[in-house]
N, C-alpha and C. Protein backbone atom coordinates (compact mmCIF):
# COMPACT_ATOMS: atom_id res chain seq x y z
N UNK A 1 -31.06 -176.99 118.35
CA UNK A 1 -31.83 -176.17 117.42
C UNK A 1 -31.07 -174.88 117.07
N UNK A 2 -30.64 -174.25 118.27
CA UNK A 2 -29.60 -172.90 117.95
C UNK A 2 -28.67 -173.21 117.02
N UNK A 3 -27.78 -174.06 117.32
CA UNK A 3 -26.42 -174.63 116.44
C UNK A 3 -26.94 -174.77 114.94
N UNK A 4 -28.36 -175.58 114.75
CA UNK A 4 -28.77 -176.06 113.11
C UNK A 4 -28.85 -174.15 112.84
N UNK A 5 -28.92 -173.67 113.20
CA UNK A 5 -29.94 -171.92 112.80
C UNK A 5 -28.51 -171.26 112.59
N UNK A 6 -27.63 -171.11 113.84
CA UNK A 6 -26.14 -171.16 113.40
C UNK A 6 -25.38 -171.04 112.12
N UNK A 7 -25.26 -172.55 112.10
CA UNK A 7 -24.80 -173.57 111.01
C UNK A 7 -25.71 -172.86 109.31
N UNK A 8 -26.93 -172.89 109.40
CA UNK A 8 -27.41 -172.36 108.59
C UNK A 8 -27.53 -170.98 107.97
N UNK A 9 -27.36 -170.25 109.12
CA UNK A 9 -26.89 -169.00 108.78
C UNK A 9 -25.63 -168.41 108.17
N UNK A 10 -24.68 -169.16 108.63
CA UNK A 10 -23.07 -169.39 108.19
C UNK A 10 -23.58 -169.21 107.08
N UNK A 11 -23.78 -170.55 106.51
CA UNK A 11 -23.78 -171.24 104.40
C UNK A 11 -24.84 -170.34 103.84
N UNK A 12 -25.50 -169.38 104.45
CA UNK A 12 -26.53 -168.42 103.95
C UNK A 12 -25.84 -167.21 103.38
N UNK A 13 -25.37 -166.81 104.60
CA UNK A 13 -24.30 -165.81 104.89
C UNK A 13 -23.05 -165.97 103.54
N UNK A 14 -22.27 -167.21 103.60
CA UNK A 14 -21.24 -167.40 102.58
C UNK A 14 -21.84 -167.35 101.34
N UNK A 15 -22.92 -168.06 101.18
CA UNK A 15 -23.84 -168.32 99.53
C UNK A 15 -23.91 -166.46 99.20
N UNK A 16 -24.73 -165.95 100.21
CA UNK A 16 -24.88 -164.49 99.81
C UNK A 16 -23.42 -163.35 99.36
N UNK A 17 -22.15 -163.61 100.47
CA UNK A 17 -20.84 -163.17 99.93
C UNK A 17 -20.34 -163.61 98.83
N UNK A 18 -20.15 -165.01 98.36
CA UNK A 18 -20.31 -165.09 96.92
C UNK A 18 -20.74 -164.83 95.95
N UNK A 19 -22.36 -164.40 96.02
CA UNK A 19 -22.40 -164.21 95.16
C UNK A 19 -22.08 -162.90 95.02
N UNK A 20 -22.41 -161.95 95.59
CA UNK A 20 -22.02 -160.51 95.72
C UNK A 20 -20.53 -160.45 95.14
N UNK A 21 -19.86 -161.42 95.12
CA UNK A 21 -18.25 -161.25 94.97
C UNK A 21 -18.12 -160.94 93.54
N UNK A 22 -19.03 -162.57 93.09
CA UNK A 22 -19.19 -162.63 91.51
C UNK A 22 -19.54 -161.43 91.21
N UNK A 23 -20.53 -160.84 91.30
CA UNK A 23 -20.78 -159.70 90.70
C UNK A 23 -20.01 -158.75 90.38
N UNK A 24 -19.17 -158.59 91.48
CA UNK A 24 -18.25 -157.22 91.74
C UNK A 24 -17.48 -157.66 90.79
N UNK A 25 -16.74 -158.15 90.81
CA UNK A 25 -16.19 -159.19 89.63
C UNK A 25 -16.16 -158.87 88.22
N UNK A 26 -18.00 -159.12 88.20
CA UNK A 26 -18.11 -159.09 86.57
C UNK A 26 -18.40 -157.54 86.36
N UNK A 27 -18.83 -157.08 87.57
CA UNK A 27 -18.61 -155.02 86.78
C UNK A 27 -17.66 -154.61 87.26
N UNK A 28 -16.55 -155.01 87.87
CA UNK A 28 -15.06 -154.70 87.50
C UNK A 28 -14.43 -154.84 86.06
N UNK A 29 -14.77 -155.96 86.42
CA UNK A 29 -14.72 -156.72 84.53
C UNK A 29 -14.97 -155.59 83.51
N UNK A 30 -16.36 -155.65 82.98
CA UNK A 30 -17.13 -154.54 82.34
C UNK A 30 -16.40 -153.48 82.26
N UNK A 31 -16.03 -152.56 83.85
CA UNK A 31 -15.46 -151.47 83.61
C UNK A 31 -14.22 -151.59 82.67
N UNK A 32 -13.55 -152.43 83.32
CA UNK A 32 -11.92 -151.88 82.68
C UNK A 32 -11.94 -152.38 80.99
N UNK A 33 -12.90 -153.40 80.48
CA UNK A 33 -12.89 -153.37 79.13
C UNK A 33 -13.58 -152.69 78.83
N UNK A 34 -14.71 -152.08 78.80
CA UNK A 34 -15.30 -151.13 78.74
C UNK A 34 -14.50 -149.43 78.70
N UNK A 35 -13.43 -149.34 79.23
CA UNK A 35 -12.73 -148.39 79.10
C UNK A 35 -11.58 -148.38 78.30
N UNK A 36 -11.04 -149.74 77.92
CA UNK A 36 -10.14 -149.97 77.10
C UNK A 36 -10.42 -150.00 75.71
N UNK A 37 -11.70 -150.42 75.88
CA UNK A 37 -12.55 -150.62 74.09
C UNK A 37 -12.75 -149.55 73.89
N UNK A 38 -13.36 -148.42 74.83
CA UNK A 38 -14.22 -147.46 74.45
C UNK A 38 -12.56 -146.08 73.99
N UNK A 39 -11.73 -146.42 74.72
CA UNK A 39 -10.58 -145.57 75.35
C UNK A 39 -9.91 -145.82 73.06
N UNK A 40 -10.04 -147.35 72.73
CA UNK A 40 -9.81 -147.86 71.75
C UNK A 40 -10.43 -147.38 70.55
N UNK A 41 -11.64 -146.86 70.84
CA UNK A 41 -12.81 -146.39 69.57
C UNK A 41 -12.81 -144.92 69.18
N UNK A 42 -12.56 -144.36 70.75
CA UNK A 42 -12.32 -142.90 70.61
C UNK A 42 -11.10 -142.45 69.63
N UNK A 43 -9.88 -143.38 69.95
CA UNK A 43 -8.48 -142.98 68.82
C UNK A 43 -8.59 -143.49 67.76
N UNK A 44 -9.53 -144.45 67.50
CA UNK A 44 -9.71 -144.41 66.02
C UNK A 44 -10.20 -143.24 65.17
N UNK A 45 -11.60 -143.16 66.08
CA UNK A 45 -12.50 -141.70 65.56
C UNK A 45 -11.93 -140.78 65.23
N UNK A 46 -10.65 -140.20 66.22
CA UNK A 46 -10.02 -139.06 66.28
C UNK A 46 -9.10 -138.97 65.26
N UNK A 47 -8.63 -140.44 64.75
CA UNK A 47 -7.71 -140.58 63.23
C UNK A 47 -8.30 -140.32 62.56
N UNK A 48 -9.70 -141.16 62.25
CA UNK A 48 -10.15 -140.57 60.86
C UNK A 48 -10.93 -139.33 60.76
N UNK A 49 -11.06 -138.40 62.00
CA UNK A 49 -11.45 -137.05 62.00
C UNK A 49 -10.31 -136.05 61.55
N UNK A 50 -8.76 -136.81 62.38
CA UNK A 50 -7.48 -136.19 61.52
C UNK A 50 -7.13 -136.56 60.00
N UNK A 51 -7.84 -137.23 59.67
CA UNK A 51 -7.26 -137.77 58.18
C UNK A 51 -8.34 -137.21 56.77
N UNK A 52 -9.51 -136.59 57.97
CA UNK A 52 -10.46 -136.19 57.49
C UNK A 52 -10.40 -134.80 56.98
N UNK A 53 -9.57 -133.77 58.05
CA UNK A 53 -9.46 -132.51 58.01
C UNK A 53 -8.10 -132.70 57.16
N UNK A 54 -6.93 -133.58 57.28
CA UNK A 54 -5.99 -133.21 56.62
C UNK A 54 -6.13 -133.37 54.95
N UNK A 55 -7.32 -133.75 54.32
CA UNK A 55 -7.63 -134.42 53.10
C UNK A 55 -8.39 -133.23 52.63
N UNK A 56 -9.06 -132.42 53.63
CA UNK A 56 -9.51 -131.07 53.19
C UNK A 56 -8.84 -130.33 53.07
N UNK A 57 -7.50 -130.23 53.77
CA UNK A 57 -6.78 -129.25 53.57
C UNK A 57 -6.15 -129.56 52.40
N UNK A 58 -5.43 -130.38 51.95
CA UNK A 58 -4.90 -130.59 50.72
C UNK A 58 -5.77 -129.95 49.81
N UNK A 59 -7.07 -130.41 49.68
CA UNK A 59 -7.91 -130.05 48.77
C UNK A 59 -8.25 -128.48 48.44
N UNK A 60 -7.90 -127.69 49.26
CA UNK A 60 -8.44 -126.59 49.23
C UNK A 60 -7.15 -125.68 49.18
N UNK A 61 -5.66 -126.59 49.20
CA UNK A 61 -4.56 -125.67 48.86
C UNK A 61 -4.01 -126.06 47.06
């Protein structure tokens, strides 16, 4: 009876580290595209905020 409780605890135990793994996983994941996209959106913004001010300046010389 000990050994089945054992035994069962093991594949409980492993089922539960897996899945926990997956997870870590997928918000590792998340993060680093999440920082690459976002890292990606910001230098766009910042172009057309530079392309924005430099189009005023023309305009106003």
């Amino acid at each position: 009876m000990i050994r089945e409780l054992t035994i069962l605890g093991v594949i409980t135990l492993a089922w539960k580290a897996s899945n926990y793994m997956a997870i870590a996983g997928s918000a590792g994941a998340g993060y680093k595209f999440g920082r690459k996209y976002g890292t990606m959106i910001c230098q766009y913004n910042d172009d057309i905020v530079d392309s924005i001010y430099t189009k005023l300046g023309q305009i106003e010389n």
